[in-house]
C-alpha atoms as a PDB file:
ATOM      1  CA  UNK A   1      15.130  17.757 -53.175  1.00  0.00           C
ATOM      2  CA  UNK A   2      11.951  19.541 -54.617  1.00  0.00           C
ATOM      3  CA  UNK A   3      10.322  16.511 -56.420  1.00  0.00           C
ATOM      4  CA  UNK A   4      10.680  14.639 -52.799  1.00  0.00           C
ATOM      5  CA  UNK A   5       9.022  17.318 -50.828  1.00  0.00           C
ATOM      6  CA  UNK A   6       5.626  15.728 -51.651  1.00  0.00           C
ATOM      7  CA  UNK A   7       6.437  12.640 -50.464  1.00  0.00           C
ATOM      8  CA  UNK A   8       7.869  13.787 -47.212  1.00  0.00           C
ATOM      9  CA  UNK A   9       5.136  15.931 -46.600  1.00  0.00           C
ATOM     10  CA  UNK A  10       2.640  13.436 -47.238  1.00  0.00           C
ATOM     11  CA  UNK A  11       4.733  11.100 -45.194  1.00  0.00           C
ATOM     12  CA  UNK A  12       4.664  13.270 -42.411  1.00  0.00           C
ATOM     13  CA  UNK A  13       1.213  13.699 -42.310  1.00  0.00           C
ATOM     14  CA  UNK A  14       0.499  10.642 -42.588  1.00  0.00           C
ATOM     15  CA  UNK A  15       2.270  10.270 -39.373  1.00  0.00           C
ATOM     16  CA  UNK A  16       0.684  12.611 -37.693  1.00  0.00           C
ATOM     17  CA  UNK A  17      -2.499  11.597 -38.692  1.00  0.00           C
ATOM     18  CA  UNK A  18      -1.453   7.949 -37.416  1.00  0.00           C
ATOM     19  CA  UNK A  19      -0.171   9.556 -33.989  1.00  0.00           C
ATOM     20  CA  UNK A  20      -3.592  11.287 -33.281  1.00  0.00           C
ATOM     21  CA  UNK A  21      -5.840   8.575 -33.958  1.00  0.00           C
ATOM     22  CA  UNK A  22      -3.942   6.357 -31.487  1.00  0.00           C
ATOM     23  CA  UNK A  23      -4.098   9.210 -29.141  1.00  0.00           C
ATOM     24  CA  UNK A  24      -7.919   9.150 -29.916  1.00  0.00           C
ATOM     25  CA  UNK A  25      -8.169   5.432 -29.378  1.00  0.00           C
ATOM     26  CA  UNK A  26      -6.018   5.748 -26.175  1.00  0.00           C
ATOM     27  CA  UNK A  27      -8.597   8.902 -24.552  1.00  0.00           C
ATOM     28  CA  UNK A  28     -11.388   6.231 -25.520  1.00  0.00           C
ATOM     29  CA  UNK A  29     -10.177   3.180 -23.867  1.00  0.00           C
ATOM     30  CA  UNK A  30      -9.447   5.865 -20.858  1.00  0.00           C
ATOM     31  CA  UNK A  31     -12.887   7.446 -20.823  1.00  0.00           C
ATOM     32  CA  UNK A  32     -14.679   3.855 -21.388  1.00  0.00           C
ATOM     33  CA  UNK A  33     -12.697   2.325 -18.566  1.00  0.00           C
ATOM     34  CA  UNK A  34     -13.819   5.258 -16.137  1.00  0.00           C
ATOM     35  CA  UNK A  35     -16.950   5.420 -17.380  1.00  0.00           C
ATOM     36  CA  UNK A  36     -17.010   1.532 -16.277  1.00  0.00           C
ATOM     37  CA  UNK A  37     -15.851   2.214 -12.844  1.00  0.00           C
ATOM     38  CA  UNK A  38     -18.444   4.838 -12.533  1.00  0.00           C
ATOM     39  CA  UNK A  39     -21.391   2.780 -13.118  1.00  0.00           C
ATOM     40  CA  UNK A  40     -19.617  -0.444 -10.730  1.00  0.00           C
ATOM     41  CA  UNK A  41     -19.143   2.170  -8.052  1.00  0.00           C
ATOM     42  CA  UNK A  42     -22.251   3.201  -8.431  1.00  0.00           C
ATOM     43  CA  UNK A  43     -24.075   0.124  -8.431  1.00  0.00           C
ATOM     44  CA  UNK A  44     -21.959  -0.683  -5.346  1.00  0.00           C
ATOM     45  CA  UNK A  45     -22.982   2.251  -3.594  1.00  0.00           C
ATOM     46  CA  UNK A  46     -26.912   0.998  -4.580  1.00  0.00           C
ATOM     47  CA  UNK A  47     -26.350  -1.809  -2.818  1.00  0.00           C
ATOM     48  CA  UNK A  48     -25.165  -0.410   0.322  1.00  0.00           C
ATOM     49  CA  UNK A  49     -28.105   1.835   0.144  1.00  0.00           C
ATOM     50  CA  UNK A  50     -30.482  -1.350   0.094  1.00  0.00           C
ATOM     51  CA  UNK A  51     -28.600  -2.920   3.211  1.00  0.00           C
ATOM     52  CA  UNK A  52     -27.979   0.262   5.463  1.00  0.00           C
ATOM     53  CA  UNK A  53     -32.021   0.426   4.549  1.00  0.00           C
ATOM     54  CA  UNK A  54     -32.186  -2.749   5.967  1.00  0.00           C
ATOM     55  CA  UNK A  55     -30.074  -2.471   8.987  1.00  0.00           C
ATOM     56  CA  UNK A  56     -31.989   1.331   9.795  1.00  0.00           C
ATOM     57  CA  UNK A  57     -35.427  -0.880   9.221  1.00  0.00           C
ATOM     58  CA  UNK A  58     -36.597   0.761   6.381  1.00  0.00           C
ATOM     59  CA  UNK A  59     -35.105   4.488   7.444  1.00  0.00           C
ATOM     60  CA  UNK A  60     -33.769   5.793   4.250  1.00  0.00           C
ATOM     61  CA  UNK A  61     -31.326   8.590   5.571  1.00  0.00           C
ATOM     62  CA  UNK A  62     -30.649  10.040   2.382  1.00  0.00           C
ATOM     63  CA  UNK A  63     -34.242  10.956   1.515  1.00  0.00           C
ATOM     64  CA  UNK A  64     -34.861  14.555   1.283  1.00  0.00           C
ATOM     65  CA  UNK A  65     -38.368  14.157   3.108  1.00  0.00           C
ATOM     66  CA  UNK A  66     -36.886  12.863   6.200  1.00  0.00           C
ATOM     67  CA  UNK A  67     -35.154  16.166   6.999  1.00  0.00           C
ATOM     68  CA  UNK A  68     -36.498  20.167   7.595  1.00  0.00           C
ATOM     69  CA  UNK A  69     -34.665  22.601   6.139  1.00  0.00           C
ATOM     70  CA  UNK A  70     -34.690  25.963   7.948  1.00  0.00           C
ATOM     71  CA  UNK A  71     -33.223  29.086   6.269  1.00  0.00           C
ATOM     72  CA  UNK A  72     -31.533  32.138   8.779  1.00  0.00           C
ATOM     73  CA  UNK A  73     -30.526  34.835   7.860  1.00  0.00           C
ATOM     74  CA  UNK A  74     -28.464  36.893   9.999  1.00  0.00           C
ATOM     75  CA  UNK A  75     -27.900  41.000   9.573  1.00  0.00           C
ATOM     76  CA  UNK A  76     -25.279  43.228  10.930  1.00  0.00           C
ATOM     77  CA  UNK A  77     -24.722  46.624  10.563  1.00  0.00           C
ATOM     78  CA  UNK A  78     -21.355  47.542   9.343  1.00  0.00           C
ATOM     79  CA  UNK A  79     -21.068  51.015   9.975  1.00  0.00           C
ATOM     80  CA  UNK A  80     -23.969  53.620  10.167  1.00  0.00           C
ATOM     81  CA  UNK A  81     -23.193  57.681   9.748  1.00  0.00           C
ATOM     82  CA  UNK A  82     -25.758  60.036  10.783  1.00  0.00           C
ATOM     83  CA  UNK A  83     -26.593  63.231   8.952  1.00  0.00           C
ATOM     84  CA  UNK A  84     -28.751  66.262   9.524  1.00  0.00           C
ATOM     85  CA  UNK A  85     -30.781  67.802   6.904  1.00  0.00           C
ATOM     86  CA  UNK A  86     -32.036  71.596   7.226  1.00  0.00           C
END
């Protein structure tokens, strides 16, 4: 049993080492496929930008410029305790 412990083990790992790289291949065919999406959806969403432009005659309603941005802030007293120094 001890002279075939070598080969086992290197069998095994072998294995193992076969296992993760189709693991590896199957995360990369994942990521590349979403990655993919991502850039159809986004060139999707580039064109809709270009026609609601259009349609809004030239209005870009996404444009930071377009819009003021007012900042409020708003303070309230809690609790207040009075106290008398001599």
């Amino acid at each position: 049993l001890k002279k075939y412990e070598k080969q086992f083990n290197a069998f095994d790992e072998a294995k193992k080492r076969k296992l993760r790289l189709e693991e590896t291949r199957g995360k990369r065919k994942n990521r590349s496929a979403f990655r993919a999406t991502l850039a159809r959806l986004k060139e999707i969403r580039s064109n809709m930008k270009q026609e609601r432009m259009a349609l809004l005659n030239g209005y870009d309603s996404e444009d930071e410029s377009n819009f003021t941005t007012k900042e409020v802030t708003i303070e309230t007293i809690l609790s207040s305790k009075e106290e008398l120094v001599y």
